[in-house]
Protein backbone atom coordinates (compact mmCIF):
# COMPACT_ATOMS: atom_id res chain seq x y z
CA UNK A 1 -11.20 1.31 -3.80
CA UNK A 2 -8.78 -1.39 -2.86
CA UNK A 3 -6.64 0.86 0.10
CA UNK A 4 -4.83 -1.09 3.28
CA UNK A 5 -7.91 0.11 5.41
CA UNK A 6 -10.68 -2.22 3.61
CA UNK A 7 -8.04 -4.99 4.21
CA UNK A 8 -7.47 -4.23 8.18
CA UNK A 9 -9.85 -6.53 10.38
CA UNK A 10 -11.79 -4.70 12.88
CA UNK A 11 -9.79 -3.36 15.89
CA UNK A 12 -11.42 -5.84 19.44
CA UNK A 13 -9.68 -3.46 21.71
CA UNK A 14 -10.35 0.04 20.22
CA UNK A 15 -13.71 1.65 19.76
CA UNK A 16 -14.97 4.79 20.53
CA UNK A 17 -18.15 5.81 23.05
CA UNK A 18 -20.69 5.67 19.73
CA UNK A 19 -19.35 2.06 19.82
CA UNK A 20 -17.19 2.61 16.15
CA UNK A 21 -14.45 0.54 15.88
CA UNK A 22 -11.29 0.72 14.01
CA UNK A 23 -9.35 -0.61 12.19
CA UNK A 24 -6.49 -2.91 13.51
CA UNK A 25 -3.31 -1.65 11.67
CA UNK A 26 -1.41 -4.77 12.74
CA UNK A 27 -3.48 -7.04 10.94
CA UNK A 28 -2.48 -5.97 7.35
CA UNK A 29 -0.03 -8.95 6.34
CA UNK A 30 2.48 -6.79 4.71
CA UNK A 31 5.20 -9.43 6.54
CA UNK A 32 3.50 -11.57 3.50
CA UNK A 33 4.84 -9.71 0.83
CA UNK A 34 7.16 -11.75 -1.75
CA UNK A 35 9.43 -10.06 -4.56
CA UNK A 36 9.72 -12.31 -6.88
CA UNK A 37 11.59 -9.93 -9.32
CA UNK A 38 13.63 -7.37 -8.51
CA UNK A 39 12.24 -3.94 -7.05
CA UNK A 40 13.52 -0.74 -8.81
CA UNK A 41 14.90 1.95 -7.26
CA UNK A 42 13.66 5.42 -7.62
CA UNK A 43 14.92 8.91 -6.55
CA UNK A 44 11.48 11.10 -5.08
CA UNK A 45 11.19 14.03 -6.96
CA UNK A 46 9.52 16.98 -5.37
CA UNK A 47 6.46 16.48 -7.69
CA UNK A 48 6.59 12.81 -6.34
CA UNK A 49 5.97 13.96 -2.83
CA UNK A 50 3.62 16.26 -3.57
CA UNK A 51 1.20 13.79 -5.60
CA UNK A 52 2.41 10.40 -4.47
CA UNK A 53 -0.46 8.86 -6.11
CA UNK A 54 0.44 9.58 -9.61
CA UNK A 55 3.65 8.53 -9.74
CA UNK A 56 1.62 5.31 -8.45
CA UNK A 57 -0.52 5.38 -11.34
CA UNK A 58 2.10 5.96 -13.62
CA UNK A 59 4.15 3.05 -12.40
CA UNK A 60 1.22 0.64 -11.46
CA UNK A 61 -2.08 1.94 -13.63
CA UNK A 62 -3.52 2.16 -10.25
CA UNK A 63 -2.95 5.31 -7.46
CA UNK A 64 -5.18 2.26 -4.82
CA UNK A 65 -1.44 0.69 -4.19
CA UNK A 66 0.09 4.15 -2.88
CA UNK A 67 -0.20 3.02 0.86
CA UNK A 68 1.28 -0.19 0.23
CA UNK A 69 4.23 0.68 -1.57
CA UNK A 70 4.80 3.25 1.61
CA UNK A 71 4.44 0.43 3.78
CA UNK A 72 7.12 -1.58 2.24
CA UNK A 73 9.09 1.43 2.51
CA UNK A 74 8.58 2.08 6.29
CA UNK A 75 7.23 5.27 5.19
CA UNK A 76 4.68 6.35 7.82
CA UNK A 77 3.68 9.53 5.53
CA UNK A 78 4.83 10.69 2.43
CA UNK A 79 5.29 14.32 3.52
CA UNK A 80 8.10 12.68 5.75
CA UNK A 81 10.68 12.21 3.24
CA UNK A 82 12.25 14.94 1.33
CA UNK A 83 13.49 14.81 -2.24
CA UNK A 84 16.21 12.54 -3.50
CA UNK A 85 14.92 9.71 -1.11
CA UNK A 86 15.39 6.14 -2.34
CA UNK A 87 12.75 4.06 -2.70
CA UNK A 88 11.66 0.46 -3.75
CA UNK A 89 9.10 -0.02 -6.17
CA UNK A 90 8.21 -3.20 -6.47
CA UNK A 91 7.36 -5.03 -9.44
CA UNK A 92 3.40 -4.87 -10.35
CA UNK A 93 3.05 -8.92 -10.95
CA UNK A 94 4.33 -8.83 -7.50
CA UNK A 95 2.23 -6.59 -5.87
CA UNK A 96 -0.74 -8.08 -7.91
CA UNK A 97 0.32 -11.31 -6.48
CA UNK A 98 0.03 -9.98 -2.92
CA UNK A 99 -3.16 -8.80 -3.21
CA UNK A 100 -4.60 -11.78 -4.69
CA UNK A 101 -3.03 -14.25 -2.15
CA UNK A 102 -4.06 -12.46 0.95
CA UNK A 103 -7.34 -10.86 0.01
CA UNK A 104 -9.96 -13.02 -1.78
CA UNK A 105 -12.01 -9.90 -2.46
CA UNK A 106 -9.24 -8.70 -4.75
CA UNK A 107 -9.89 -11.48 -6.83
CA UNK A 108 -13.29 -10.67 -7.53
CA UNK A 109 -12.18 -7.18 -8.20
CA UNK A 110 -9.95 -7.83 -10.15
CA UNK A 111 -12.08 -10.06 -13.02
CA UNK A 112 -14.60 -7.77 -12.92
């Protein structure tokens, strides 16, 4: 599972007194992203708030890019929008294209 925390580096200020660190959410390179097509715009539905991840996987084939498209969205949390909120979806050669530039484990991934 391909989510924005395996793609975080390791936090070098946070850790807890077991010695667990986290992840750094300012290392994910979402500044990196590049539309190369246009994004669609799409109305949230009720239903789309609720289960976020399918209309992921219906758009994408794959519910793993939910916290990205948020991200692009400067959605902190889905539950935080309400329904009839505008969003960009952007398109999935695009978003493929992200992943495989910035993460070389996506790569293997995604020939497997």
């Amino acid at each position: 599972m391909y989510t924005k925390y395996v793609t975080l580096k390791e936090s070098t200020i946070y850790n807890d007194t077991n010695g667990n660190v986290y992840p750094d959410i300012f290392s994910f390179p979402i500044d990196k992203f590049i539309y190369t097509e246009t994004a669609e715009k799409y109305a949230l539905t009720s239903r789309d708030i609720y289960r976020f991840d399918l209309l992921v996987y219906n758009y994408y084939s794959d519910s793993n890019y939910d916290d990205v498209i948020l991200w692009l969205n400067n959605i902190n949390h889905i539950e935080d929008v309400t329904p009839g909120t505008i969003i960009n979806l952007p398109s999935r050669k695009d978003v493929i294209n992200f992943y495989r530039d910035n993460f070389a484990w996506y790569t293997i991934i995604s020939t497997i």
